[in-house]
C-alpha atoms as a PDB file:
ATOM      1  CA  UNK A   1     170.713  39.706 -27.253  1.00  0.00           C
ATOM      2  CA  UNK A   2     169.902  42.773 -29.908  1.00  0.00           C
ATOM      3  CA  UNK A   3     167.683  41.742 -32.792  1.00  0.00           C
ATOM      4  CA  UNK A   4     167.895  43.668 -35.923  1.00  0.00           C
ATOM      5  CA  UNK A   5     164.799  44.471 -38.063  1.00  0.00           C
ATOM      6  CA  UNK A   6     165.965  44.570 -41.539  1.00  0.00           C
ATOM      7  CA  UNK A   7     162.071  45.336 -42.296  1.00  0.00           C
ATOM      8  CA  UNK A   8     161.867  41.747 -44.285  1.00  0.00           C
ATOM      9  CA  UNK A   9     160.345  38.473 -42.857  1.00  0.00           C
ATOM     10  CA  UNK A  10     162.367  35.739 -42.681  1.00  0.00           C
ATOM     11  CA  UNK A  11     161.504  33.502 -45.564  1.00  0.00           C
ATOM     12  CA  UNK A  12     162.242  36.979 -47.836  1.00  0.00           C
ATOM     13  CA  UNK A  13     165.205  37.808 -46.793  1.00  0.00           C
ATOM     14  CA  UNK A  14     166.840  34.063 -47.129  1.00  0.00           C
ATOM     15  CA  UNK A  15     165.503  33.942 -50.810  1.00  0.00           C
ATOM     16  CA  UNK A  16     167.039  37.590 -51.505  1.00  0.00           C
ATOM     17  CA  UNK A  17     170.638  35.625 -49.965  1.00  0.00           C
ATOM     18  CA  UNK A  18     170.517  32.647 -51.783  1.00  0.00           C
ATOM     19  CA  UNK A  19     169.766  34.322 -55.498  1.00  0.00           C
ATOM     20  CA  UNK A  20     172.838  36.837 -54.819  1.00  0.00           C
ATOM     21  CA  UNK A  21     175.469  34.521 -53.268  1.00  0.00           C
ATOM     22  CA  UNK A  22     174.280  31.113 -53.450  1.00  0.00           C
ATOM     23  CA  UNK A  23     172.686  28.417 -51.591  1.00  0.00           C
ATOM     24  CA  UNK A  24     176.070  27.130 -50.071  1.00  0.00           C
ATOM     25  CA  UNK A  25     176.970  30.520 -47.993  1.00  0.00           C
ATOM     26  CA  UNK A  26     173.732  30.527 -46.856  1.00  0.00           C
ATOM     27  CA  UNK A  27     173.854  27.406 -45.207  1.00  0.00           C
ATOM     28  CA  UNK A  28     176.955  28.676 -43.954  1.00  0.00           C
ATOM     29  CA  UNK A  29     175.598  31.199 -42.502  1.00  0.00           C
ATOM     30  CA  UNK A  30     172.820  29.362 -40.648  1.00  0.00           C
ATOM     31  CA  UNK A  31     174.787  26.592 -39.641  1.00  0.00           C
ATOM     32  CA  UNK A  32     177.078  29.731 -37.825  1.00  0.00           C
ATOM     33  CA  UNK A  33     173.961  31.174 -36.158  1.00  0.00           C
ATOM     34  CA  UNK A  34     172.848  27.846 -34.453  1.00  0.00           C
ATOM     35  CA  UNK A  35     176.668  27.113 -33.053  1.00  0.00           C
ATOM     36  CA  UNK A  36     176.574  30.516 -31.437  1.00  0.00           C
ATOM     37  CA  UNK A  37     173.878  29.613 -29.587  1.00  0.00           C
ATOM     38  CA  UNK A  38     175.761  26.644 -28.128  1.00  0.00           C
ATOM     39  CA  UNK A  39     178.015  28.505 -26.095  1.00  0.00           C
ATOM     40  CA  UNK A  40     179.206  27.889 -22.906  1.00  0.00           C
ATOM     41  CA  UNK A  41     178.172  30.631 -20.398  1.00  0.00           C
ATOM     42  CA  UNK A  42     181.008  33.140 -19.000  1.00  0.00           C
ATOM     43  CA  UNK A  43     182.361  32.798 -15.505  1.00  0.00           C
ATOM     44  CA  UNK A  44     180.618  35.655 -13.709  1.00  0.00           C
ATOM     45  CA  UNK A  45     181.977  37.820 -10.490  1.00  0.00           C
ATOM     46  CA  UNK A  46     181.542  40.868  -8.329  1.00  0.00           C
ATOM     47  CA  UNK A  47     182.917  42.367  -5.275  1.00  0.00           C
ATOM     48  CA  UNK A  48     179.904  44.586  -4.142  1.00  0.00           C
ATOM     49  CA  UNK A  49     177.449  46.284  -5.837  1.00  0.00           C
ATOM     50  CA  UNK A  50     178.273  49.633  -7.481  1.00  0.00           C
ATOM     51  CA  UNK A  51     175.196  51.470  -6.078  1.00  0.00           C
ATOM     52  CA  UNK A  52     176.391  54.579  -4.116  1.00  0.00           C
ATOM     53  CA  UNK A  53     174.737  54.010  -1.559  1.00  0.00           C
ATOM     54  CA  UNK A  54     176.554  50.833  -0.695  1.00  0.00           C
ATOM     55  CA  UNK A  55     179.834  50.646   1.210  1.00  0.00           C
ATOM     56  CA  UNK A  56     182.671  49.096  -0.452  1.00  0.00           C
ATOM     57  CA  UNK A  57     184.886  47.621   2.277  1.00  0.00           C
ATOM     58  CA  UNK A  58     183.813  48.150   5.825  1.00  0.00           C
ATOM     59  CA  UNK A  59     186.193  48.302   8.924  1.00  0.00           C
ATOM     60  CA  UNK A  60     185.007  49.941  12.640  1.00  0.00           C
ATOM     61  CA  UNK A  61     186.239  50.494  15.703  1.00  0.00           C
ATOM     62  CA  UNK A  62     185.075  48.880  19.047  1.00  0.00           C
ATOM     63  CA  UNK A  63     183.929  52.305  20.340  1.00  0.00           C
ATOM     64  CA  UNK A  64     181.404  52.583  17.377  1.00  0.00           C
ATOM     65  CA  UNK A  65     177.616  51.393  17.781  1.00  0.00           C
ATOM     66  CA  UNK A  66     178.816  50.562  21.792  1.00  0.00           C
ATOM     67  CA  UNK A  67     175.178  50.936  23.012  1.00  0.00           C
ATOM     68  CA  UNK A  68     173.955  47.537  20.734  1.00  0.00           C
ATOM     69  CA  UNK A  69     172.842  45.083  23.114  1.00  0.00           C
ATOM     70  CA  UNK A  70     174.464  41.629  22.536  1.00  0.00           C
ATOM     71  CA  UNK A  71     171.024  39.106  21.895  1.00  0.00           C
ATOM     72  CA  UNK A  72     172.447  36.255  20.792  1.00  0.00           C
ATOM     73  CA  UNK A  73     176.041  34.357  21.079  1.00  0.00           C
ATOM     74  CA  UNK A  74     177.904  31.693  18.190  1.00  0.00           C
ATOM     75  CA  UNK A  75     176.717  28.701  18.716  1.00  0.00           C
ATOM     76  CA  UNK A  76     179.111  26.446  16.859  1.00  0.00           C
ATOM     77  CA  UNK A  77     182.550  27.740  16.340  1.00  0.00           C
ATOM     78  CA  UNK A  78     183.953  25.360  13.066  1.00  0.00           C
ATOM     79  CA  UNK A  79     188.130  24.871  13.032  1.00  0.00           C
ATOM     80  CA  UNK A  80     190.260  25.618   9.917  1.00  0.00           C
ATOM     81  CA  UNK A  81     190.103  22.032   9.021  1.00  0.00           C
ATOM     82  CA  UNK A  82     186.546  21.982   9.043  1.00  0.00           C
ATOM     83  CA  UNK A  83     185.982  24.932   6.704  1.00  0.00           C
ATOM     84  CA  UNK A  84     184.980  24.024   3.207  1.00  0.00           C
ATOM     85  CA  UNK A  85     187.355  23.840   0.271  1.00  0.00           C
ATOM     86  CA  UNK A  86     186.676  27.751  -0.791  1.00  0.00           C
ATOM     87  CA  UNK A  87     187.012  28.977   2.993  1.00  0.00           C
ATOM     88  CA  UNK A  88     190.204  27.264   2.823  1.00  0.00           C
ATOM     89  CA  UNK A  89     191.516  28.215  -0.058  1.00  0.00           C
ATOM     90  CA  UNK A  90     190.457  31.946   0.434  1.00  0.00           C
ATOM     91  CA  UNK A  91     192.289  31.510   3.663  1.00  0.00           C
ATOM     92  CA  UNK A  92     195.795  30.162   2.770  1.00  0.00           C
ATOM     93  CA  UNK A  93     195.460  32.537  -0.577  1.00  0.00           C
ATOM     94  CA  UNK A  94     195.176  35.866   1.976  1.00  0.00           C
ATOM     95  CA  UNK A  95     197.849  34.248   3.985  1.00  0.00           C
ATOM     96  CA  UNK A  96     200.174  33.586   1.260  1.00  0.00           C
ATOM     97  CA  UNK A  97     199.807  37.349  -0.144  1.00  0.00           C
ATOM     98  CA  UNK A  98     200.746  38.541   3.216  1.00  0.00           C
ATOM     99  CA  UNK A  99     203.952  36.438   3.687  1.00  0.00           C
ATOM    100  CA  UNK A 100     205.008  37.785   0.069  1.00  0.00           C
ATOM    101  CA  UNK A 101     204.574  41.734   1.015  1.00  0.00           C
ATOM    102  CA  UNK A 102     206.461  40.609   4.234  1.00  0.00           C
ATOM    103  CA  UNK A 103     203.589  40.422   6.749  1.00  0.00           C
ATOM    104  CA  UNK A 104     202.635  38.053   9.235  1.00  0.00           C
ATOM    105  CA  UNK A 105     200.374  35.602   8.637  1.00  0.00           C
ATOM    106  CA  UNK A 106     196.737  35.596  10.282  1.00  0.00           C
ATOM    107  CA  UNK A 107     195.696  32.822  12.368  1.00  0.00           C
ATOM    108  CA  UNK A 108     191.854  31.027  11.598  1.00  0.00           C
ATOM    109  CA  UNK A 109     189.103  32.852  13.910  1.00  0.00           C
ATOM    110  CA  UNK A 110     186.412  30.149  14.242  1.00  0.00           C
ATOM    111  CA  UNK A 111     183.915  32.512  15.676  1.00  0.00           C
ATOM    112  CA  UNK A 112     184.521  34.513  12.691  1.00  0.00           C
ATOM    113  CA  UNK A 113     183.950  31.979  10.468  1.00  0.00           C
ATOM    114  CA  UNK A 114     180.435  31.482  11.890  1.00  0.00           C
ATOM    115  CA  UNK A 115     178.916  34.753  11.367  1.00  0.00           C
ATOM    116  CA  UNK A 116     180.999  34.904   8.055  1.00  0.00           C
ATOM    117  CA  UNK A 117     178.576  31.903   6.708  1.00  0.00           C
ATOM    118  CA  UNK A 118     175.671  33.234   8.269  1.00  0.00           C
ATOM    119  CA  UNK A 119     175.976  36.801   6.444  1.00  0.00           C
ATOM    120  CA  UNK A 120     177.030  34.588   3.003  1.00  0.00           C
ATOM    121  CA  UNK A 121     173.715  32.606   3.020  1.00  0.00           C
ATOM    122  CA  UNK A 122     171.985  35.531   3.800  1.00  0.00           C
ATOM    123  CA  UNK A 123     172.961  37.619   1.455  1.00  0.00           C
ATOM    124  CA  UNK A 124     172.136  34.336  -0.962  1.00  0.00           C
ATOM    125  CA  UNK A 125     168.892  33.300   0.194  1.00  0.00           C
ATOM    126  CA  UNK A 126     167.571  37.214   1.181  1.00  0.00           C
ATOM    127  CA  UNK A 127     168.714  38.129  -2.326  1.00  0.00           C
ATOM    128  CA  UNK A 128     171.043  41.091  -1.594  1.00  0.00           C
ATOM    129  CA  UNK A 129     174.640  41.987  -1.763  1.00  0.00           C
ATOM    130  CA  UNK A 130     175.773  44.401   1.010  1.00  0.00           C
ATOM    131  CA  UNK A 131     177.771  44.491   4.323  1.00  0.00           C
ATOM    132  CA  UNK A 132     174.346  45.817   5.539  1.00  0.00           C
ATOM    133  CA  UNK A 133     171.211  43.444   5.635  1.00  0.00           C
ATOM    134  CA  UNK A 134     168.171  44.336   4.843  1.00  0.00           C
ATOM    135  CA  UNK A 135     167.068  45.333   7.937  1.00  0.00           C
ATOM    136  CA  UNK A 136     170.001  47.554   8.269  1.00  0.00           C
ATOM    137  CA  UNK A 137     172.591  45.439  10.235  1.00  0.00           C
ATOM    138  CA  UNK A 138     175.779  46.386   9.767  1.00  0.00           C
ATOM    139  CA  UNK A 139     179.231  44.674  10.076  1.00  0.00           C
ATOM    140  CA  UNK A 140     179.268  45.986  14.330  1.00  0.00           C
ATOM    141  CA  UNK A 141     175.874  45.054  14.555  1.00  0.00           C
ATOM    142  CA  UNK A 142     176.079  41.309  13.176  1.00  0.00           C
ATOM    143  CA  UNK A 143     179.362  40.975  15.701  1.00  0.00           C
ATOM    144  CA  UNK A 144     177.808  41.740  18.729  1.00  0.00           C
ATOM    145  CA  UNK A 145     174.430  40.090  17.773  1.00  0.00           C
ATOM    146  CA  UNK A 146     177.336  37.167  17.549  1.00  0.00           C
ATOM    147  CA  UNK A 147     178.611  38.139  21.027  1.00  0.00           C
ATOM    148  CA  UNK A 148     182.373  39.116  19.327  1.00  0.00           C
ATOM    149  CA  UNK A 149     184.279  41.569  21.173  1.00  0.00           C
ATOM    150  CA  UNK A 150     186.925  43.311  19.268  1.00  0.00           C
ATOM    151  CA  UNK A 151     188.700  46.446  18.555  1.00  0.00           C
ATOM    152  CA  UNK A 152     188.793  46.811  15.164  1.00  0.00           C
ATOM    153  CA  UNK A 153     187.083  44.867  12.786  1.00  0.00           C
ATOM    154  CA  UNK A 154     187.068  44.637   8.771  1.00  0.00           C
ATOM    155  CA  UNK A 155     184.747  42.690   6.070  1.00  0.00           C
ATOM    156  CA  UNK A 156     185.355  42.126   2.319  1.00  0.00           C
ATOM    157  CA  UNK A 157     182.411  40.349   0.605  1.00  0.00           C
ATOM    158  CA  UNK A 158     182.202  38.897  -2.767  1.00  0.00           C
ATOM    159  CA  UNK A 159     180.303  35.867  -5.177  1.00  0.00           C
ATOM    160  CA  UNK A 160     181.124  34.279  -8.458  1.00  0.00           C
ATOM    161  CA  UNK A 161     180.135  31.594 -10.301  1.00  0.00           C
ATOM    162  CA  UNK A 162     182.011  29.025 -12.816  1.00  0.00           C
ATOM    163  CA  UNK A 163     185.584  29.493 -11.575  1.00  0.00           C
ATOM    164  CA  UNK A 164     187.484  26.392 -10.545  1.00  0.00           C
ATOM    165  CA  UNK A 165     189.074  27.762  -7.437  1.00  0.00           C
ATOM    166  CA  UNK A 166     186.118  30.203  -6.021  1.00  0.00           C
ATOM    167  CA  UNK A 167     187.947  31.309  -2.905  1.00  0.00           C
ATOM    168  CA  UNK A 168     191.207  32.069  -4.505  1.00  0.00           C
ATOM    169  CA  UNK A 169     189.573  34.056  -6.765  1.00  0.00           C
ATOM    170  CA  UNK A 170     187.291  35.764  -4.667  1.00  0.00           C
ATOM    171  CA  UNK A 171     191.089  37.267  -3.248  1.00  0.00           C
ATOM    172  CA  UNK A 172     192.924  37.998  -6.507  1.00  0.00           C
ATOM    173  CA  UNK A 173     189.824  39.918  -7.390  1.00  0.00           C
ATOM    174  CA  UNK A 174     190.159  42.017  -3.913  1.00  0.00           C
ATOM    175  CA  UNK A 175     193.817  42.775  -4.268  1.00  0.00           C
ATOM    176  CA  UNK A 176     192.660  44.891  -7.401  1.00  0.00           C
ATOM    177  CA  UNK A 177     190.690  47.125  -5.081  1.00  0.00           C
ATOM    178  CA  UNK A 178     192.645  49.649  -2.873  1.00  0.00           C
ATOM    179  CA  UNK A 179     189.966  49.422  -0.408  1.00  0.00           C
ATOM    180  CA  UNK A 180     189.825  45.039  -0.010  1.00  0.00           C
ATOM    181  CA  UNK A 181     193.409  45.439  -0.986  1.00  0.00           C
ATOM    182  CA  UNK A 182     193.765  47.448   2.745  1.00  0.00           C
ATOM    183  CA  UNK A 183     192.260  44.838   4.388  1.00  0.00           C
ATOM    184  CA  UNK A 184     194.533  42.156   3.148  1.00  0.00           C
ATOM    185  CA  UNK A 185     197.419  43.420   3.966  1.00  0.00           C
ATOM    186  CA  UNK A 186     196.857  45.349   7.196  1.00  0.00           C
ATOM    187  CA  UNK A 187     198.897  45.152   9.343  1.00  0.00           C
ATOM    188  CA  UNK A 188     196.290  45.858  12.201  1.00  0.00           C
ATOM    189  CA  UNK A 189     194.541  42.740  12.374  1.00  0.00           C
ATOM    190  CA  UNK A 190     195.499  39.151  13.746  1.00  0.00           C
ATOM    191  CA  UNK A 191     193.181  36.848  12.605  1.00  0.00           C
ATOM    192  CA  UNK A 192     190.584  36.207   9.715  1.00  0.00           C
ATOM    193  CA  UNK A 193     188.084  33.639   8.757  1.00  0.00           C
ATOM    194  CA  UNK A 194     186.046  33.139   5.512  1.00  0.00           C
ATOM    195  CA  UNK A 195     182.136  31.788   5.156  1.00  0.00           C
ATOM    196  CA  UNK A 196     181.044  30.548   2.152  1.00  0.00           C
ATOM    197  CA  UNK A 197     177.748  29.761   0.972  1.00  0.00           C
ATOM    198  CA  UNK A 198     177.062  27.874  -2.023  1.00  0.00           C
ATOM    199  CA  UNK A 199     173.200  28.644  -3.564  1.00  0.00           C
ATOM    200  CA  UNK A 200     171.621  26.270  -6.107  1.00  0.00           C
ATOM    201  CA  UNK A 201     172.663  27.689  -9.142  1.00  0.00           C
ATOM    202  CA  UNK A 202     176.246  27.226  -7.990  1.00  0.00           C
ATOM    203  CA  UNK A 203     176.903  30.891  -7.238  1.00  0.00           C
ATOM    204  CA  UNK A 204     179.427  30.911  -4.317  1.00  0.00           C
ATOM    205  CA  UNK A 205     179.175  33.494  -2.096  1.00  0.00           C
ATOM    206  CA  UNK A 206     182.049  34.203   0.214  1.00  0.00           C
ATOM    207  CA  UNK A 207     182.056  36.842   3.001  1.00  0.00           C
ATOM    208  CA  UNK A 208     185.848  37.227   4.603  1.00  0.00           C
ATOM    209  CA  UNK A 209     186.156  38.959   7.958  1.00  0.00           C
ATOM    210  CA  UNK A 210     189.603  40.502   9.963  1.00  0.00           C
ATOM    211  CA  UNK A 211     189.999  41.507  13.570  1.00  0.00           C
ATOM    212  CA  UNK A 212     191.826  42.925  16.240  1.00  0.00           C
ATOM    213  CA  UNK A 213     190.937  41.451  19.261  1.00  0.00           C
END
């Protein structure tokens, strides 16, 4: 907040108000000051970070990065009806755009849904908001470190905090981007899965991923 130096301390300047307009509009005027500060904080959210050096959406092909080595595999693979309440509703949300532009809808990925959370947390706990980590991973690397084979494959990442319905949110927000937008509603893909990660100060952050198979 911008604070304004009228050159005055404050016991001056309250004496120069109440001689010209009067002790009442003064303690008007206070009594305004201290309810402003009682405000309930906005709902924040963001899609990805503006910096140009950061990729927006990110979708590759299976011939791209083909010489990774695979070093790890999913180790638990959670069903739709174990996904939390913003995975869910992020889900059926995508789903329920795509039936009303006349495309089918995707089916739940479970292995997707794994490295989903894992890149959510990460990009909670580590700090950073990217489809590339910090030790430059990006969206083909974290697959095949994940031992997911695919042909195409698409991310759309967001967080925000103090909305009712996270997930859902998390999508309207996309569809206003002609690159998250494309993911959406491709009609490449088959399936999708969303991972969530909640940190403490309730920020949700929610990592959606589409592939072709």
């Amino acid at each position: 907040m911008k604070v304004l130096n009228f050159g005055r301390s404050t016991s001056t300047l309250a004496r120069i108000v109440a001689s010209a307009l009067g002790s009442g509009f003064l303690v008007a005027l206070f009594g305004l000051s201290a309810a402003a500060q009682t405000v309930a904080p906005r709902p924040v959210a963001r899609l990805i970070s503006g910096s140009t050096n950061e990729v927006r959406t990110r979708r590759v092909s299976g011939t791209d990065g083909a010489n990774f080595t695979v070093t790890a595999a999913v180790l638990a693979s959670p069903s739709f009806a174990e996904a939390t309440t913003p995975e869910q509703r992020a889900f059926k949300t995508t789903n329920e755009l795509r039936l009303r532009n006349g495309l089918a809808p995707l089916e739940w990925d479970a292995e997707l849904c794994v490295i989903a959370r894992q890149h959510s947390r990460n990009m909670s706990v580590r700090d950073f908001f990217s489809h590339q980590t910090p030790e430059g991973l990006r969206l083909r690397d974290r697959a095949r470190v994940a031992g997911i084979r695919y042909r195409v494959i698409a991310e759309n990442i967001a967080y925000n905090q103090g909305f009712e319905d996270p997930g859902a949110f998390a999508v309207e927000r996309w569809t206003t981007s002609a690159g998250h937008r494309a993911n959406l509603l491709s009609t490449e893909f088959r399936a999708s899965a969303v991972g969530s990660f909640i940190a403490p100060d309730g920020t949700v952050f929610l990592t959606q991923l589409f592939i072709l198979r």
